[in-house]
C-alpha atoms as a PDB file:
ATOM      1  CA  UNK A   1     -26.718  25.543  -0.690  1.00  0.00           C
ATOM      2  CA  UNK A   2     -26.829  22.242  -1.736  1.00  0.00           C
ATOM      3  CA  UNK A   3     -24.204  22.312  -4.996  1.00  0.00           C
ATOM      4  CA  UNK A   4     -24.995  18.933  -6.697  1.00  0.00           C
ATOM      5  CA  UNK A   5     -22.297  20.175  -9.334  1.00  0.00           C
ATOM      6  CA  UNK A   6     -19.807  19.669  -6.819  1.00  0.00           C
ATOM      7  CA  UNK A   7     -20.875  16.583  -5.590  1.00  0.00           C
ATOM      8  CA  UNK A   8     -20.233  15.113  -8.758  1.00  0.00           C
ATOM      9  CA  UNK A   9     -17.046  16.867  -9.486  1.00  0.00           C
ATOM     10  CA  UNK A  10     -15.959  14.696  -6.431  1.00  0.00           C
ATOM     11  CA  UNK A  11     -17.805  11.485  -7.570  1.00  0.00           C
ATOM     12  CA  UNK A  12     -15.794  11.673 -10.664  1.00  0.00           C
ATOM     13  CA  UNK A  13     -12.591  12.256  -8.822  1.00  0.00           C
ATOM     14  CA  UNK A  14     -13.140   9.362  -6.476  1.00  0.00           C
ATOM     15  CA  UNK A  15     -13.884   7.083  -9.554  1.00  0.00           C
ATOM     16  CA  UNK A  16     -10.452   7.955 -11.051  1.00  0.00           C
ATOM     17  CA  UNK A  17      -8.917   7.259  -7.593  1.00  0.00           C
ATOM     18  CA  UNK A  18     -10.143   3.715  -7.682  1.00  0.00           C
ATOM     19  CA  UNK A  19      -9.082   3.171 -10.896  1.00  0.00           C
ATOM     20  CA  UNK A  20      -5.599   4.636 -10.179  1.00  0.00           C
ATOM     21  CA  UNK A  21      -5.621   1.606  -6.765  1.00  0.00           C
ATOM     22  CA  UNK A  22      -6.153  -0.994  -9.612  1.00  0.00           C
ATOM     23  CA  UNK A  23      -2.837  -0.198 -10.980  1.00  0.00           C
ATOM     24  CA  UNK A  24      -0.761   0.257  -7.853  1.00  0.00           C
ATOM     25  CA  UNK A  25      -2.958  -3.251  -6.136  1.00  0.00           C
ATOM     26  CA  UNK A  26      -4.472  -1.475  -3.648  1.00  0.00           C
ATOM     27  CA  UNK A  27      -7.744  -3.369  -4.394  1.00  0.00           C
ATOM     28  CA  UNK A  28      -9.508  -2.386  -1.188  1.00  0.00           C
ATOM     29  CA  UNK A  29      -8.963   1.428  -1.303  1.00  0.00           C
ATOM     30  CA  UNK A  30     -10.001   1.090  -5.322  1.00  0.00           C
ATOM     31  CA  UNK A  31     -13.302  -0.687  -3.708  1.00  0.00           C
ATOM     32  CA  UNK A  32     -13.978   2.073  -1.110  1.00  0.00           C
ATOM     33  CA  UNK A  33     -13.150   4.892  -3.815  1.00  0.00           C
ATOM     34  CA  UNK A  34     -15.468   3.291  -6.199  1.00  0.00           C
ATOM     35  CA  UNK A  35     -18.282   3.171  -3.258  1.00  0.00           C
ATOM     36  CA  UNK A  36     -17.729   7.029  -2.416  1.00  0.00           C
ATOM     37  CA  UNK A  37     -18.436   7.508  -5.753  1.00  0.00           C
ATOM     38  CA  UNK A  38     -21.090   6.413  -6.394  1.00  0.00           C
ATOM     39  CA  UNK A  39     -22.322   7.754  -3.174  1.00  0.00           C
ATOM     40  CA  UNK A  40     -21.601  10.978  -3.627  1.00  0.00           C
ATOM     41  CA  UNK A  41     -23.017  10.482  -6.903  1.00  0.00           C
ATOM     42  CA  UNK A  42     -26.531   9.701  -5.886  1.00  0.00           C
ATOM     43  CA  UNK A  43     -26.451  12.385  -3.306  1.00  0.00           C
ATOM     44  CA  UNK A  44     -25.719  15.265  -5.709  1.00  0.00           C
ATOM     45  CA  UNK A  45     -29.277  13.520  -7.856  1.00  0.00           C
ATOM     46  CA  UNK A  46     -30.760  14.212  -4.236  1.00  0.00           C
ATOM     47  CA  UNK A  47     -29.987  17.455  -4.350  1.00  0.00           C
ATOM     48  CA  UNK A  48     -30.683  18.367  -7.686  1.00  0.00           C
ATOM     49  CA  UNK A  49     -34.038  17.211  -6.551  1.00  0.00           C
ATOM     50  CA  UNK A  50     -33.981  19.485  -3.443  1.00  0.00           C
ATOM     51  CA  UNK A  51     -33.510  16.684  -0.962  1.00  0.00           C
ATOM     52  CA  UNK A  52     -31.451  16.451   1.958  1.00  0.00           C
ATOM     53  CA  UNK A  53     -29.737  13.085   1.759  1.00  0.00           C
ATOM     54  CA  UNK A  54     -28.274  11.695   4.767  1.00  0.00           C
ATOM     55  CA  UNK A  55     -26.431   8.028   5.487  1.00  0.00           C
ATOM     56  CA  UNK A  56     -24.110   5.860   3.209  1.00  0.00           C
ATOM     57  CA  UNK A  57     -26.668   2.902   1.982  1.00  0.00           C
ATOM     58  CA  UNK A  58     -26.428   3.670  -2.422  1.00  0.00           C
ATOM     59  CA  UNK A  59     -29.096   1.244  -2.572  1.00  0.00           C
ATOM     60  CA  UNK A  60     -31.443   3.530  -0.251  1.00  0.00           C
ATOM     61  CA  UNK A  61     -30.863   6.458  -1.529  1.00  0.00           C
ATOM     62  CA  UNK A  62     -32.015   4.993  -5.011  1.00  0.00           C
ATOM     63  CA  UNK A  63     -35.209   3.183  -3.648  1.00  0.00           C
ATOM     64  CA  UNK A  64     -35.729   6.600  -2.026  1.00  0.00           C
ATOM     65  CA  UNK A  65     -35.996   8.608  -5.706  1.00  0.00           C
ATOM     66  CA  UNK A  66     -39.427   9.935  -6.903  1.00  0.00           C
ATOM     67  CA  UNK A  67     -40.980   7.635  -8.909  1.00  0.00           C
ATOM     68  CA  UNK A  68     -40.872   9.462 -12.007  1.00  0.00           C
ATOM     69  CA  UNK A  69     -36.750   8.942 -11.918  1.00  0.00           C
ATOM     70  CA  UNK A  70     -36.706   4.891 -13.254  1.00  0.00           C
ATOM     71  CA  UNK A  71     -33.848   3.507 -11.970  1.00  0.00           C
ATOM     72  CA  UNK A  72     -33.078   0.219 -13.802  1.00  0.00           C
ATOM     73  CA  UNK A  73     -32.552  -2.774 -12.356  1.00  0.00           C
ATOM     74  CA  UNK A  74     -28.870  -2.927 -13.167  1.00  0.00           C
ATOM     75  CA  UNK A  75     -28.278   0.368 -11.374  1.00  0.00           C
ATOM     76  CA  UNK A  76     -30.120  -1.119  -8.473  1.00  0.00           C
ATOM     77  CA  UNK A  77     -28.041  -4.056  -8.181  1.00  0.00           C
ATOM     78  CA  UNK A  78     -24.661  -2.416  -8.688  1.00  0.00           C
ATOM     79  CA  UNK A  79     -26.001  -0.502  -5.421  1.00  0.00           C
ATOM     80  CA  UNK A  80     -26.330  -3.392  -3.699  1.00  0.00           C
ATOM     81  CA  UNK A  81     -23.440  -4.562  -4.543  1.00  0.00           C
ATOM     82  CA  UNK A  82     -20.914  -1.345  -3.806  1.00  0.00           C
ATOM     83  CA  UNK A  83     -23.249  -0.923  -0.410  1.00  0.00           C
ATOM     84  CA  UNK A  84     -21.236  -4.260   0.636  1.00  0.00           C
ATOM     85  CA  UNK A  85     -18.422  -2.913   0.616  1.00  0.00           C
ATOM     86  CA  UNK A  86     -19.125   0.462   2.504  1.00  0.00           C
ATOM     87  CA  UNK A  87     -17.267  -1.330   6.036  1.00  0.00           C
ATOM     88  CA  UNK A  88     -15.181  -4.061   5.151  1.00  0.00           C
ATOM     89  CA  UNK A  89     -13.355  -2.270   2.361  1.00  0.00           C
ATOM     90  CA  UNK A  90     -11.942   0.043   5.515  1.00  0.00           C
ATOM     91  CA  UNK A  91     -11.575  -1.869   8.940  1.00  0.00           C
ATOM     92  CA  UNK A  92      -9.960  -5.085   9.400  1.00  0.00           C
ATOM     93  CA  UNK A  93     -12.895  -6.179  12.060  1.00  0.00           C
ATOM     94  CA  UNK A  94     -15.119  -6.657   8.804  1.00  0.00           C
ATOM     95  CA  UNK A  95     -13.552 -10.136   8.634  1.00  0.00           C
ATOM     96  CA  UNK A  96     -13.056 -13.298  10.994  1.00  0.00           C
ATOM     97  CA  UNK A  97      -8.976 -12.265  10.761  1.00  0.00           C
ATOM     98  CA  UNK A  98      -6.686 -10.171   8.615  1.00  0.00           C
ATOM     99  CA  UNK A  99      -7.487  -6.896   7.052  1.00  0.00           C
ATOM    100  CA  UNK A 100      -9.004  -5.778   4.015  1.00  0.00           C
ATOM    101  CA  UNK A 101      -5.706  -5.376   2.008  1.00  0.00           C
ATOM    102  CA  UNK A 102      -5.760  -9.370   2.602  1.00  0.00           C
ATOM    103  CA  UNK A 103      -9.440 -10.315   1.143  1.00  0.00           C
ATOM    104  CA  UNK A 104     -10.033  -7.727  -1.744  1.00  0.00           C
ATOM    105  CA  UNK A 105      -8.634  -8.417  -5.172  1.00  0.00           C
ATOM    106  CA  UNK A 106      -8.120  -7.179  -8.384  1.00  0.00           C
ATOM    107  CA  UNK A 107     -11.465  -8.575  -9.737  1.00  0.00           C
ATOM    108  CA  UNK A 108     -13.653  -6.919  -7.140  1.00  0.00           C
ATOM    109  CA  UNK A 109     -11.638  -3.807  -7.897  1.00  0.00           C
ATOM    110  CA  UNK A 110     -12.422  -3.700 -11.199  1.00  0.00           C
ATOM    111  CA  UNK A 111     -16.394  -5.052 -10.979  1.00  0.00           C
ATOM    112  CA  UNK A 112     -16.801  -2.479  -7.834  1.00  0.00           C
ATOM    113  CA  UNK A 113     -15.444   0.174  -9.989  1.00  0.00           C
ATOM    114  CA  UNK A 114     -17.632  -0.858 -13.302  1.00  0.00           C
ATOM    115  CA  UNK A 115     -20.173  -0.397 -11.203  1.00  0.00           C
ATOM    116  CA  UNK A 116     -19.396   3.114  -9.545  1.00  0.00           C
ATOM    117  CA  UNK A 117     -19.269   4.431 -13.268  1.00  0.00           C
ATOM    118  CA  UNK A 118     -22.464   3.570 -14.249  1.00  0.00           C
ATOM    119  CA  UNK A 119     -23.966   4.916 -10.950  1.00  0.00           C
ATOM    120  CA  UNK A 120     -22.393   7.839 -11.922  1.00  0.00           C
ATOM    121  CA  UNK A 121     -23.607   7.771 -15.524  1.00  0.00           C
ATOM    122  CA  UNK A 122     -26.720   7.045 -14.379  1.00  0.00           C
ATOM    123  CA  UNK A 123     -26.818   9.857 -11.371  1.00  0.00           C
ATOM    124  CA  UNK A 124     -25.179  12.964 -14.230  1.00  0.00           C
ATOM    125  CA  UNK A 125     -28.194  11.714 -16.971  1.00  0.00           C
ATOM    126  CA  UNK A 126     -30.598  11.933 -14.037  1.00  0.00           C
ATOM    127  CA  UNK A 127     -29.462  15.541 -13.397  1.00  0.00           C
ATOM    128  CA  UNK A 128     -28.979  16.733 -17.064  1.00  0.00           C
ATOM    129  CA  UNK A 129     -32.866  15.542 -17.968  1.00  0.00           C
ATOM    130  CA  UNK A 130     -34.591  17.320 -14.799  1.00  0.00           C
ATOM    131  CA  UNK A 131     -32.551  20.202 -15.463  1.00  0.00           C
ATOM    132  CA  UNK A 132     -33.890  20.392 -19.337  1.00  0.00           C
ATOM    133  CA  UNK A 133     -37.296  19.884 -18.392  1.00  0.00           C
ATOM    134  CA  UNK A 134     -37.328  23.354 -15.944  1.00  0.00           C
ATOM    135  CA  UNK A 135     -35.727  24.653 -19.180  1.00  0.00           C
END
């Protein structure tokens, strides 16, 4: 069972968990929470839809909708964007030297997050319209 309700349950929770890093400066774990977010955002959409989505690209996952689910353009490139993230947010050989705690700062905290909410918006308004139309 594929329990799309769930998956967003946790999307929400991981958004609040970045958010919560911006306030104690952990900018890189508020970066990867935003990321698994929005992740497990799109994934419960891909369920709702009956799929079976596997990996950790956003951006795939959203080129990989039906066509009848528009995804705008803005949605598109906050994937992008958070997809960046997915590895250097966690493991220090992402950069030349140092770890992620070094490179990631409260800006890209706070845009990474930005744009894990409106995947999620995006991803629950998906879900709530294909459930009213097999209403």
């Amino acid at each position: 069972m594929a329990r799309p309700d769930d998956w967003i349950r946790q999307a929400e929770r991981d958004i609040v968990h970045a958010k919560e890093s911006i306030n104690i400066e952990h900018y890189e774990w508020s970066v990867l929470a935003a990321q698994q977010g929005a992740e497990k955002a799109i994934k419960a959409l891909h369920y709702e839809l009956g799929g079976d989505p596997w990996g950790h690209s956003i951006f795939k996952f959203m080129e990989n909708l039906p066509k009848r689910i528009k995804v705008p353009e803005e949605i598109i490139n906050a994937a992008k964007n958070l997809d960046k993230h997915y590895i250097t947010s966690r493991y220090p050989n992402g950069f030349a030297s140092g770890a992620p705690e070094d490179y990631y700062i409260e800006k890209d905290a706070k845009e990474a997050t930005d744009y894990g909410e409106k995947i999620l918006k995006f991803c629950k308004d998906s879900i709530s319209s294909l459930r009213k139309e097999t209403e």
